[in-house]
PDB file of N, CA and C in Angstrom:
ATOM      1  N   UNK A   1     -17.141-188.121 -28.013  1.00  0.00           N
ATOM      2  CA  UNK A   1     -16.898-187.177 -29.094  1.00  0.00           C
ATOM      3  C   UNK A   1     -18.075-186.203 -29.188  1.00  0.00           C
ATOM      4  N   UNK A   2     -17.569-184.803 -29.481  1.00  0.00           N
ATOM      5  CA  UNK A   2     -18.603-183.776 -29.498  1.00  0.00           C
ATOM      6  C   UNK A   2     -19.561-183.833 -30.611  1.00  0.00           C
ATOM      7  N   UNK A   3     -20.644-183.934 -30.831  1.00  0.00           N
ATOM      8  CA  UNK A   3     -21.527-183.519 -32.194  1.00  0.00           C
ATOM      9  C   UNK A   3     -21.787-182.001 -32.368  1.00  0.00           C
ATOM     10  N   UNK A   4     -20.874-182.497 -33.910  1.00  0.00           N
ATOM     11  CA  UNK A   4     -20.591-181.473 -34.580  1.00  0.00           C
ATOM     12  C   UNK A   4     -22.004-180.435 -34.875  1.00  0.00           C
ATOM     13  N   UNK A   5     -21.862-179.150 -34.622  1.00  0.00           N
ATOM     14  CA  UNK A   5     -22.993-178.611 -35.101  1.00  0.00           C
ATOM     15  C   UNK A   5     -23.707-178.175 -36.433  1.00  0.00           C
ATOM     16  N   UNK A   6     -24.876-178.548 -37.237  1.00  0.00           N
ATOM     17  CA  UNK A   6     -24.763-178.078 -38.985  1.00  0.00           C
ATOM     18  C   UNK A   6     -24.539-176.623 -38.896  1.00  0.00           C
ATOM     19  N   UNK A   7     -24.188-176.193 -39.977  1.00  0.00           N
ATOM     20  CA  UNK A   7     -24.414-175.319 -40.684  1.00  0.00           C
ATOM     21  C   UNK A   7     -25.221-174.663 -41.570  1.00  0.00           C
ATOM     22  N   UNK A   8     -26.234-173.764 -41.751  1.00  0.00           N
ATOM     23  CA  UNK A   8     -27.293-173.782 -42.442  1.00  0.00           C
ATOM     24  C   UNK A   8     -26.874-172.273 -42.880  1.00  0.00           C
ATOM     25  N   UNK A   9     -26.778-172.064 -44.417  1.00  0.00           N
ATOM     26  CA  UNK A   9     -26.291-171.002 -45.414  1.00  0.00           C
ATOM     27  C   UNK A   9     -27.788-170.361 -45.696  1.00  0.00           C
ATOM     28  N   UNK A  10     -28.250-169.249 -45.393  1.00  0.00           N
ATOM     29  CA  UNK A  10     -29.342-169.036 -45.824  1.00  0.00           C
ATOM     30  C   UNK A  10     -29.524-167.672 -46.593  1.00  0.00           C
ATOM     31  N   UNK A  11     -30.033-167.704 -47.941  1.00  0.00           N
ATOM     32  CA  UNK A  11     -30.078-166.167 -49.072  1.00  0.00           C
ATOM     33  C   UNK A  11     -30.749-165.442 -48.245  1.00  0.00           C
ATOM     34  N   UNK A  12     -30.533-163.972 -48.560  1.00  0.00           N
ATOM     35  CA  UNK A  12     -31.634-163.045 -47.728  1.00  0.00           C
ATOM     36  C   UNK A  12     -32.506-162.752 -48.844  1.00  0.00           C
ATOM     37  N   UNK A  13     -32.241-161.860 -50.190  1.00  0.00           N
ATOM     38  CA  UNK A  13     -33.425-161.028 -50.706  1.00  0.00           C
ATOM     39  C   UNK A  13     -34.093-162.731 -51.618  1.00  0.00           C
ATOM     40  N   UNK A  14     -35.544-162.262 -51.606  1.00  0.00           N
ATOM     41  CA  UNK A  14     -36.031-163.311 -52.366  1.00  0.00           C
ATOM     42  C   UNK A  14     -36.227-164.720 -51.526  1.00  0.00           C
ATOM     43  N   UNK A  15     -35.985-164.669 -49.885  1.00  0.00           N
ATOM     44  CA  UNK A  15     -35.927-165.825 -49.433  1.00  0.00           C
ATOM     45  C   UNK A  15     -36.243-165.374 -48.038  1.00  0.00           C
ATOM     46  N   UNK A  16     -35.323-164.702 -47.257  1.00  0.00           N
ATOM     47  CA  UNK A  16     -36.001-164.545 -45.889  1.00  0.00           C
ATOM     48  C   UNK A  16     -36.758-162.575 -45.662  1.00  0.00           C
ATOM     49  N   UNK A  17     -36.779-162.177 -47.267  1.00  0.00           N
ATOM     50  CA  UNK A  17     -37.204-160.337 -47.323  1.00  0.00           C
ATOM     51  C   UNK A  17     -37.553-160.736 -48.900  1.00  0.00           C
ATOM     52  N   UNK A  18     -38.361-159.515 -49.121  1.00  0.00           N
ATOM     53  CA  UNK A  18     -38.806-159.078 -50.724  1.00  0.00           C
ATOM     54  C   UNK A  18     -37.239-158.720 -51.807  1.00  0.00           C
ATOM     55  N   UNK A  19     -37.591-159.349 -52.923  1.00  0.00           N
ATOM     56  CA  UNK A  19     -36.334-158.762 -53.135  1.00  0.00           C
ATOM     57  C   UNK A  19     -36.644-157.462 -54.545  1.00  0.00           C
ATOM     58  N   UNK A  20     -36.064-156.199 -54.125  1.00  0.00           N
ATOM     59  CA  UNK A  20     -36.043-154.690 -54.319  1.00  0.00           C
ATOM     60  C   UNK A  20     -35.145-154.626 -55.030  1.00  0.00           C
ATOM     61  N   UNK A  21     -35.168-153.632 -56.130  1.00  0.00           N
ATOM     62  CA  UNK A  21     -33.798-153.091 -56.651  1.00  0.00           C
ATOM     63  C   UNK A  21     -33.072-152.557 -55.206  1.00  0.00           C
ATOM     64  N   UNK A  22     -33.690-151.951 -55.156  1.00  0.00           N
ATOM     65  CA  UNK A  22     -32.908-150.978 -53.998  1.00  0.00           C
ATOM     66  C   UNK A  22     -33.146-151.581 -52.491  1.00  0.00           C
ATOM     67  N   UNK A  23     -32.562-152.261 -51.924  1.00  0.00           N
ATOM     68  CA  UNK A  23     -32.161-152.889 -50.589  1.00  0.00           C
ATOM     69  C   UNK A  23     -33.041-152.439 -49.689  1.00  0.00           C
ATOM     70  N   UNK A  24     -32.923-151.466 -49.472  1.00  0.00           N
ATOM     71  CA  UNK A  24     -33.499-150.535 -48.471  1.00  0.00           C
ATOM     72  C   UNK A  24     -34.491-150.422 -48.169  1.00  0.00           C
ATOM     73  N   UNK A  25     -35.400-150.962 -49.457  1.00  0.00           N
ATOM     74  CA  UNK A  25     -36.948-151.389 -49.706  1.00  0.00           C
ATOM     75  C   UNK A  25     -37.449-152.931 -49.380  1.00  0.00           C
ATOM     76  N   UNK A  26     -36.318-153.532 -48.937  1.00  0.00           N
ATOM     77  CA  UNK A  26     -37.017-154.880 -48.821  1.00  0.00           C
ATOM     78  C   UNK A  26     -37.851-154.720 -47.501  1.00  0.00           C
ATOM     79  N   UNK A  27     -39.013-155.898 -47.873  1.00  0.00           N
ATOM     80  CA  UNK A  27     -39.831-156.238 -46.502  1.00  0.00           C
ATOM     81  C   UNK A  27     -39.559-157.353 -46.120  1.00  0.00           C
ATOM     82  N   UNK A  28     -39.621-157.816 -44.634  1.00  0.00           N
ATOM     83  CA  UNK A  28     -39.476-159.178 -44.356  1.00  0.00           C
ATOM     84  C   UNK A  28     -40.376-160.364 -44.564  1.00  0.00           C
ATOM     85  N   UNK A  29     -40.318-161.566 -44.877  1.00  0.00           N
ATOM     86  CA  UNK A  29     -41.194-162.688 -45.288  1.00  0.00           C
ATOM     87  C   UNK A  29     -41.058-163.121 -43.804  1.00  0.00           C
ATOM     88  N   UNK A  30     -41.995-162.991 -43.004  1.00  0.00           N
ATOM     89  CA  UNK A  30     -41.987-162.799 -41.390  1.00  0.00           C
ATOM     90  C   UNK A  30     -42.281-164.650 -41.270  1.00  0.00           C
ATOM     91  N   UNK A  31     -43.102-165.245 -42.002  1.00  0.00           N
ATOM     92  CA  UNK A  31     -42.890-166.405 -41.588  1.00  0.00           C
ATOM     93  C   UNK A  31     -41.977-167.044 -41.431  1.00  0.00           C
ATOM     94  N   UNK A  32     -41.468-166.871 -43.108  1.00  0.00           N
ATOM     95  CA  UNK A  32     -40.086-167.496 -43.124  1.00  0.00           C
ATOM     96  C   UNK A  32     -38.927-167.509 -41.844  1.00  0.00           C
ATOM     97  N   UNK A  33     -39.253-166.086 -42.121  1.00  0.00           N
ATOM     98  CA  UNK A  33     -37.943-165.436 -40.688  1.00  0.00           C
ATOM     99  C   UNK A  33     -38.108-166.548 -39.709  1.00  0.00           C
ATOM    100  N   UNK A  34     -39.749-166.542 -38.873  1.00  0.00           N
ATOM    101  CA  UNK A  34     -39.819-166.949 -37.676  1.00  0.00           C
ATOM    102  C   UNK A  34     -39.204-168.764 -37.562  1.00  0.00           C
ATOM    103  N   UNK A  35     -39.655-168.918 -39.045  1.00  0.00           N
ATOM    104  CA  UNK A  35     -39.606-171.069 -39.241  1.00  0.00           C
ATOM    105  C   UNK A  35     -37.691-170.924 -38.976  1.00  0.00           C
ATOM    106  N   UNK A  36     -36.771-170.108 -39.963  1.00  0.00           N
ATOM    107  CA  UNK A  36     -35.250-170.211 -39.469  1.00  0.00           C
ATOM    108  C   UNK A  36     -34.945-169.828 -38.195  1.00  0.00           C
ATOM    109  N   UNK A  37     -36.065-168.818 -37.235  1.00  0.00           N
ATOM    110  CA  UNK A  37     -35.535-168.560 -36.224  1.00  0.00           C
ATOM    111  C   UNK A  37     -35.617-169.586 -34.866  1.00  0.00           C
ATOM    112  N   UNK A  38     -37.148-170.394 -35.380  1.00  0.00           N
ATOM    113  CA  UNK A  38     -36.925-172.154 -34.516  1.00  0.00           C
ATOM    114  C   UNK A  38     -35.581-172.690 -34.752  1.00  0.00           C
ATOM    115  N   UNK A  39     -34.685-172.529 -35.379  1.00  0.00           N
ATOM    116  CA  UNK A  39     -33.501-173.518 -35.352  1.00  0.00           C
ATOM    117  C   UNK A  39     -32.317-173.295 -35.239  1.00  0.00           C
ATOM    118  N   UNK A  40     -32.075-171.613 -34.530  1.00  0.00           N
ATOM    119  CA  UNK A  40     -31.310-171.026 -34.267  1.00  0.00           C
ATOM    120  C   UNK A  40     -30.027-171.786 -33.222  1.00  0.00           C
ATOM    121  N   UNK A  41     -30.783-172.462 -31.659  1.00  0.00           N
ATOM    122  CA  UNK A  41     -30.244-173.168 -31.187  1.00  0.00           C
ATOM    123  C   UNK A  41     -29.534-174.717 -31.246  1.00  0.00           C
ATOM    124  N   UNK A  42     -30.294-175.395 -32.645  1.00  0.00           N
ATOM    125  CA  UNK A  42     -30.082-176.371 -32.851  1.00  0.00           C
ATOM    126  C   UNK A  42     -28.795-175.929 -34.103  1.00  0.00           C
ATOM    127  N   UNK A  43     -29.093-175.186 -34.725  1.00  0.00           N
ATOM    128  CA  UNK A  43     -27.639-175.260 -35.987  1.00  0.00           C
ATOM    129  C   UNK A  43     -27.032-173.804 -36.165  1.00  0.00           C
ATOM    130  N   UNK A  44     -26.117-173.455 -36.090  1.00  0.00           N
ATOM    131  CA  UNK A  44     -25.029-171.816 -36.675  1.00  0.00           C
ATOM    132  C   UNK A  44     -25.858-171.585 -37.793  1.00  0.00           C
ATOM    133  N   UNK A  45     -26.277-170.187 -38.351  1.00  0.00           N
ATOM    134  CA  UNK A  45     -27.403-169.954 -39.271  1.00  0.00           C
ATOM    135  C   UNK A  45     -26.434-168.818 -39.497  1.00  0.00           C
ATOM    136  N   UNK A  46     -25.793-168.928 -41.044  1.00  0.00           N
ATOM    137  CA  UNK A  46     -25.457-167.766 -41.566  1.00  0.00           C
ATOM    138  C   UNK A  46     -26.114-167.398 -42.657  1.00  0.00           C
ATOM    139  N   UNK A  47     -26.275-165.803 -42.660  1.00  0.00           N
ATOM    140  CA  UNK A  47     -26.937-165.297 -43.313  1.00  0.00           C
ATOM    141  C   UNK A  47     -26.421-164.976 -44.761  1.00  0.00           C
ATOM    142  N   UNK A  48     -26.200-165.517 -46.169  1.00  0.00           N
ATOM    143  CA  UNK A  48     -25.384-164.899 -47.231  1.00  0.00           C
ATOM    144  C   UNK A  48     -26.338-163.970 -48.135  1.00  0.00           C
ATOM    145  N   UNK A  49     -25.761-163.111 -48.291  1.00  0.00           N
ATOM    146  CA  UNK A  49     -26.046-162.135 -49.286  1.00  0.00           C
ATOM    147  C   UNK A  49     -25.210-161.552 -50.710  1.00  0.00           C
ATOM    148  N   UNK A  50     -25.674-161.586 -51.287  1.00  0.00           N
ATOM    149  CA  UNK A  50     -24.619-160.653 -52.802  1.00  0.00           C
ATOM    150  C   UNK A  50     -25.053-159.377 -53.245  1.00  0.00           C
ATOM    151  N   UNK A  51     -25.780-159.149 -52.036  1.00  0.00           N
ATOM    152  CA  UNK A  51     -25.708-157.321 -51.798  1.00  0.00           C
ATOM    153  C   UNK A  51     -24.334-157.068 -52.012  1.00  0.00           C
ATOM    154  N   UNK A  52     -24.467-156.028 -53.125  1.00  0.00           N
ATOM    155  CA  UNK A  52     -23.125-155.084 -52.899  1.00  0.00           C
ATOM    156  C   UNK A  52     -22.141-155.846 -54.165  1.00  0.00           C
ATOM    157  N   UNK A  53     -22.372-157.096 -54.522  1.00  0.00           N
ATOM    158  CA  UNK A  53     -21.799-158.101 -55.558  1.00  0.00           C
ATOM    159  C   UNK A  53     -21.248-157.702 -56.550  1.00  0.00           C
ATOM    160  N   UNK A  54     -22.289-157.023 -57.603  1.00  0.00           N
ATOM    161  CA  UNK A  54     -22.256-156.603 -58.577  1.00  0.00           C
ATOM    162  C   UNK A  54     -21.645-155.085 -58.747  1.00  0.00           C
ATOM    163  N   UNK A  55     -21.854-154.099 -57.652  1.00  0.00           N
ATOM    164  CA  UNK A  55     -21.508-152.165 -57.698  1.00  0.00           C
ATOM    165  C   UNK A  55     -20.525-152.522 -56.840  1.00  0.00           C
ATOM    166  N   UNK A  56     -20.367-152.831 -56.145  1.00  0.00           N
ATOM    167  CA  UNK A  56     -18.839-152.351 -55.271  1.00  0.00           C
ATOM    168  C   UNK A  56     -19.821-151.975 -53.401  1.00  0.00           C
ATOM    169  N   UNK A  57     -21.396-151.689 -54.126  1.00  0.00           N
ATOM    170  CA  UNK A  57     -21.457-150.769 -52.706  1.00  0.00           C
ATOM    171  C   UNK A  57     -21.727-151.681 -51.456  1.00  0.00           C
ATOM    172  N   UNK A  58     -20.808-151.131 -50.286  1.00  0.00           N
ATOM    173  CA  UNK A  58     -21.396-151.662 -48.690  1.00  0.00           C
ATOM    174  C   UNK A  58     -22.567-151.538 -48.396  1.00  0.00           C
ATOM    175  N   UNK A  59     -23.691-152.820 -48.386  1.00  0.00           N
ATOM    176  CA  UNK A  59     -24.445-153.011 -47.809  1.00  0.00           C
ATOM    177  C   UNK A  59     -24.550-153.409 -46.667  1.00  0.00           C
ATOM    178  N   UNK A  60     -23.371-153.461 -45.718  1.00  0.00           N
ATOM    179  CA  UNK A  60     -23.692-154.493 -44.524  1.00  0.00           C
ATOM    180  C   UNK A  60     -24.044-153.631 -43.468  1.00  0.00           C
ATOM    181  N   UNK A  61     -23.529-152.566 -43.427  1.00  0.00           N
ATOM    182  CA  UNK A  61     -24.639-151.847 -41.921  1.00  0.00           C
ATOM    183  C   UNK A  61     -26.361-151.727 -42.281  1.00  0.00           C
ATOM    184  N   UNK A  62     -27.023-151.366 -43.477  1.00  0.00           N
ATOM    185  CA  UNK A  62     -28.223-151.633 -43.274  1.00  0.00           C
ATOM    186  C   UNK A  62     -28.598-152.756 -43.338  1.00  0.00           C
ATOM    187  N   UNK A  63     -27.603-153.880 -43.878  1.00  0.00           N
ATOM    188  CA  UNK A  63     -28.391-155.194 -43.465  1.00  0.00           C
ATOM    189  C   UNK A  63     -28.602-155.639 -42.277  1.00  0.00           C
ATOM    190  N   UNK A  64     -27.333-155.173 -41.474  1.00  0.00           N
ATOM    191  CA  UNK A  64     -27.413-155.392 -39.781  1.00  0.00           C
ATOM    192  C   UNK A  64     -28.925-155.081 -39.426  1.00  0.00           C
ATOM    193  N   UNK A  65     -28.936-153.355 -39.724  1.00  0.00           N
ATOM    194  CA  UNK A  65     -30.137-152.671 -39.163  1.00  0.00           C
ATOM    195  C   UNK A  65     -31.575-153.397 -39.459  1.00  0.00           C
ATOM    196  N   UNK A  66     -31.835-153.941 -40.672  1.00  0.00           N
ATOM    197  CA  UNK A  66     -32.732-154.448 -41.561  1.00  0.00           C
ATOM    198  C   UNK A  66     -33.394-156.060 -40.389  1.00  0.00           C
ATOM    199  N   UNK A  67     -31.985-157.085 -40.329  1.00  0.00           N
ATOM    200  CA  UNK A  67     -32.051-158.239 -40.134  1.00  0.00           C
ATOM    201  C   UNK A  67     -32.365-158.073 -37.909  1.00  0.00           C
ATOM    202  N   UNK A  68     -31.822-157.060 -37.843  1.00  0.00           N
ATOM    203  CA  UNK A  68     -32.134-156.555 -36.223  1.00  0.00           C
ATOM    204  C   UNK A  68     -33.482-155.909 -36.366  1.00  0.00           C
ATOM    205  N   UNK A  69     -33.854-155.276 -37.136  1.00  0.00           N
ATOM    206  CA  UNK A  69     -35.119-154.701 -37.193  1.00  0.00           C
ATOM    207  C   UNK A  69     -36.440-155.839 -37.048  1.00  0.00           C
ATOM    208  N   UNK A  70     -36.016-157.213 -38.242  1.00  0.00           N
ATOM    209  CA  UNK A  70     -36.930-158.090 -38.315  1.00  0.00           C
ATOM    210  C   UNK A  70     -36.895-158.890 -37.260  1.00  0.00           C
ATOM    211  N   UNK A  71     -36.450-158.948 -36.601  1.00  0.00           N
ATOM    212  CA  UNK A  71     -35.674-160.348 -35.497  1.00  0.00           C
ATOM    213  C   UNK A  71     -35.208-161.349 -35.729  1.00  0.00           C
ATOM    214  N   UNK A  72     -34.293-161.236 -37.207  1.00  0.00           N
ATOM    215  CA  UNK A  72     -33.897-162.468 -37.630  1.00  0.00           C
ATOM    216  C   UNK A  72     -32.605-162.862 -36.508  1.00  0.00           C
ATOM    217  N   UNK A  73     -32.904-164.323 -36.259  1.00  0.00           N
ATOM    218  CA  UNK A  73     -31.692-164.847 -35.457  1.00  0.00           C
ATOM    219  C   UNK A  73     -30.653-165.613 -36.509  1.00  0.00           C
ATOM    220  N   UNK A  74     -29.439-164.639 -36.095  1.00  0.00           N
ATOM    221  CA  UNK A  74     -28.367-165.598 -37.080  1.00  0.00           C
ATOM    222  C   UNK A  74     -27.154-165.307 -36.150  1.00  0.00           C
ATOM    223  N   UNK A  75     -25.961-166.349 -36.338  1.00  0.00           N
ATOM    224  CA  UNK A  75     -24.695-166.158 -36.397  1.00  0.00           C
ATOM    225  C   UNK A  75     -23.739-165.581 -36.907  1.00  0.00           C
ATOM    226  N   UNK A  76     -24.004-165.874 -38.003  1.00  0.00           N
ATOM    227  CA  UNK A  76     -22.705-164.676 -38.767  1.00  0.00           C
ATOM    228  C   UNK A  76     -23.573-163.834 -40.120  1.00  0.00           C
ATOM    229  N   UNK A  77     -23.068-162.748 -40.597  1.00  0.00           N
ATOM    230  CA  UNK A  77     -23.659-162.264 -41.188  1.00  0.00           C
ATOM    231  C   UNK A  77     -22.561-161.841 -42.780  1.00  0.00           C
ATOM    232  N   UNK A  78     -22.609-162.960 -44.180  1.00  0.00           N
ATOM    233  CA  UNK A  78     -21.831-163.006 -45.267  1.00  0.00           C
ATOM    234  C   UNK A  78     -22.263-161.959 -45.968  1.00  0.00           C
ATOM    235  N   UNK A  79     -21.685-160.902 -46.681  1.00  0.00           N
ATOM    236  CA  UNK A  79     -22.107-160.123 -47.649  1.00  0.00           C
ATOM    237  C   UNK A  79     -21.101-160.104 -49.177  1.00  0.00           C
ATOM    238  N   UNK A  80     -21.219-160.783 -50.124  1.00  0.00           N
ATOM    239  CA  UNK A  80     -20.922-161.684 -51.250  1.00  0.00           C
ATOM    240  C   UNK A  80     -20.222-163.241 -51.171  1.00  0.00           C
ATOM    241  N   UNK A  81     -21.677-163.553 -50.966  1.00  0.00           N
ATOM    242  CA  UNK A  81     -21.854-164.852 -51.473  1.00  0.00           C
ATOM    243  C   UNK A  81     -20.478-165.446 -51.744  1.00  0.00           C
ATOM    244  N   UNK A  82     -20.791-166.673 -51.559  1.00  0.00           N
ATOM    245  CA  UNK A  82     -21.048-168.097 -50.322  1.00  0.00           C
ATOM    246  C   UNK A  82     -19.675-168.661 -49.961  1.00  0.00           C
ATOM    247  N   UNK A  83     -19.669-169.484 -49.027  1.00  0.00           N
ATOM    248  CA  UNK A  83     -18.607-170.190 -48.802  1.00  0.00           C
ATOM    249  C   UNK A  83     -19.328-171.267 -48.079  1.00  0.00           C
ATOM    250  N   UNK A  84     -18.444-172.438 -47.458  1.00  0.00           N
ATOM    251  CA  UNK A  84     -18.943-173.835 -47.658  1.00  0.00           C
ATOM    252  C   UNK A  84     -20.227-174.015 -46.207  1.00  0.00           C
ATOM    253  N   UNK A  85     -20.752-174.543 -46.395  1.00  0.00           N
ATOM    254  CA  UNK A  85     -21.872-174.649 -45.464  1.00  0.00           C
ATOM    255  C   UNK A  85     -22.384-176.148 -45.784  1.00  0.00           C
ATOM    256  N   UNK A  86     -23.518-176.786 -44.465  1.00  0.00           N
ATOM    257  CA  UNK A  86     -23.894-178.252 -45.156  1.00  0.00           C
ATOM    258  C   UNK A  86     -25.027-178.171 -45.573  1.00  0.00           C
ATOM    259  N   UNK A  87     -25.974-177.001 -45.456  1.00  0.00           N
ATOM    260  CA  UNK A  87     -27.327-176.811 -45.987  1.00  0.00           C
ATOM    261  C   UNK A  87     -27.190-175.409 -46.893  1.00  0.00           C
ATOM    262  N   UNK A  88     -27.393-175.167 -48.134  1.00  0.00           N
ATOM    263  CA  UNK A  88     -28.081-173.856 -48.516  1.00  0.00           C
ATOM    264  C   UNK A  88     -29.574-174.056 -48.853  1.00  0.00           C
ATOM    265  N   UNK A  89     -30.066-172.706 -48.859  1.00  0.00           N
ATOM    266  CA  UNK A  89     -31.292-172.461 -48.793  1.00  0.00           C
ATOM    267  C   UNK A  89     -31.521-171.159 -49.045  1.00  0.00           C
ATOM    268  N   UNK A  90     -31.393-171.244 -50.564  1.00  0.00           N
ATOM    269  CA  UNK A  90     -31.100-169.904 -51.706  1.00  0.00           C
ATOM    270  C   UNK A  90     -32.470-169.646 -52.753  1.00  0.00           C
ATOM    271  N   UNK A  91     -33.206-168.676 -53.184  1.00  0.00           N
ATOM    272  CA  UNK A  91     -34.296-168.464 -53.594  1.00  0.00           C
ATOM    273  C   UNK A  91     -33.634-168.789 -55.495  1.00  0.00           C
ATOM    274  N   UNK A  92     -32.449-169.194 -55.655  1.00  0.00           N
ATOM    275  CA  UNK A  92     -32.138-169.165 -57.061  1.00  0.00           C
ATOM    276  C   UNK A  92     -31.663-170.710 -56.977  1.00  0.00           C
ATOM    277  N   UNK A  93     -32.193-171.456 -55.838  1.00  0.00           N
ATOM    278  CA  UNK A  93     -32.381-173.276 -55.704  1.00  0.00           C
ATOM    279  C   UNK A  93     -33.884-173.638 -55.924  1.00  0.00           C
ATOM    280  N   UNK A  94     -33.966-174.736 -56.474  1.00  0.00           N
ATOM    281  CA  UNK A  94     -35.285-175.325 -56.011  1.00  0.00           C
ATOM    282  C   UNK A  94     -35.420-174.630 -54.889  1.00  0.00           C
ATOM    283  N   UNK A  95     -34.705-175.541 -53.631  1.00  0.00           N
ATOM    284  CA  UNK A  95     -35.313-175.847 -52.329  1.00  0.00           C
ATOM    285  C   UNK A  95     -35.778-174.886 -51.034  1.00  0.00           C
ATOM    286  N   UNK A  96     -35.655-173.484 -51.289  1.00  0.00           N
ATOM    287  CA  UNK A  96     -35.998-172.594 -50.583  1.00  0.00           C
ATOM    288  C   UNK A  96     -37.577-172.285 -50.624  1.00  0.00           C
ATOM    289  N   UNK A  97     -38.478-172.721 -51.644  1.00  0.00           N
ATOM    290  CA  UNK A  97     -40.054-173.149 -51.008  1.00  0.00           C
ATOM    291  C   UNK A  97     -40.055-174.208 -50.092  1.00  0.00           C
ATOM    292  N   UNK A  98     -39.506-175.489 -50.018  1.00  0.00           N
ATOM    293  CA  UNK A  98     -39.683-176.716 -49.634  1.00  0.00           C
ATOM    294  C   UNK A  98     -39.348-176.329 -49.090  1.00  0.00           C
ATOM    295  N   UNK A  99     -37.933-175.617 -48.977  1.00  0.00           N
ATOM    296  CA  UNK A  99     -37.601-175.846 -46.940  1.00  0.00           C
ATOM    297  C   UNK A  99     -38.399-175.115 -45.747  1.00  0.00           C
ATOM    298  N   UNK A 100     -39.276-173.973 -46.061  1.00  0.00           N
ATOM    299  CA  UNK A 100     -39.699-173.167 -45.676  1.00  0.00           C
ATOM    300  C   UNK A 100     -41.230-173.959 -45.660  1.00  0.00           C
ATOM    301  N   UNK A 101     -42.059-174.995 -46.203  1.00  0.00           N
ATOM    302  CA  UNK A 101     -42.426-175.620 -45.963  1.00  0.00           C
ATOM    303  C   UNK A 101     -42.976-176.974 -45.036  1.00  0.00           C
ATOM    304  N   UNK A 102     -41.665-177.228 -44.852  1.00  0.00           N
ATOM    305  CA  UNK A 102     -41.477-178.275 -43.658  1.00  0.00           C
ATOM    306  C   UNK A 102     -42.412-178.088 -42.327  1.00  0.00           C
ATOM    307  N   UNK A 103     -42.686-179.259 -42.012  1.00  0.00           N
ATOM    308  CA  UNK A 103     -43.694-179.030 -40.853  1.00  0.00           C
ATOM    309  C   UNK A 103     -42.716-178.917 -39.686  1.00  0.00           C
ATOM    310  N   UNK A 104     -41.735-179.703 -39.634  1.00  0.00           N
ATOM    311  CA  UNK A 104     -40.808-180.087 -38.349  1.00  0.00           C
ATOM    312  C   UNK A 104     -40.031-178.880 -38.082  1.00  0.00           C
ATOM    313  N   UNK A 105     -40.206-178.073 -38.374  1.00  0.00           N
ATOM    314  CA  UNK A 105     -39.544-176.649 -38.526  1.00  0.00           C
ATOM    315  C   UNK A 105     -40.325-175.572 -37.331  1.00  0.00           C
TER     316      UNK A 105
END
């Protein structure tokens, strides 16, 4: 039997970039980036966002540009928030210091 691969749900503003009123202004938290980008091969890493959530507006081509700019490695790329995953790792959880913490990372 195949082993199944995780899933790891991960927030962008406030967790893997600064979080800006205005999008366009975020900077990347380059560590962070690099610690999710060790585990790219081991688990599907989608990226969720609720850019755009609240106004109606399309954020997803500058997030492309933004998340290609930083070298974030991901699989799929969510823009309003969430659907089911086996890890989140959201800056409005506890656990997005701790996970970003981890040594084994």
């Amino acid at each position: 039997m195949k082993k199944k691969i995780k899933i790891i749900s991960c927030d962008l503003d406030g967790t893997l970039c600064t979080q800006e009123e205005d999008y366009s202004d975020a900077k990347p938290l380059t560590e962070r980036i690099k610690k999710l980008n060790k585990l790219f091969k081991r688990y599907k890493i989608i990226i969720d966002t609720a850019r755009g959530s609240e106004t109606g507006k399309d954020w997803e081509e500058i997030t492309k540009k933004q998340l290609d700019k930083w070298k974030v490695k991901y699989h799929i790329l969510r823009v309003g928030k969430k659907l089911a995953a086996d890890y989140f790792i959201d800056n409005k959880a506890i656990n997005d210091k701790d996970f970003f913490k981890l040594k084994r990372i």
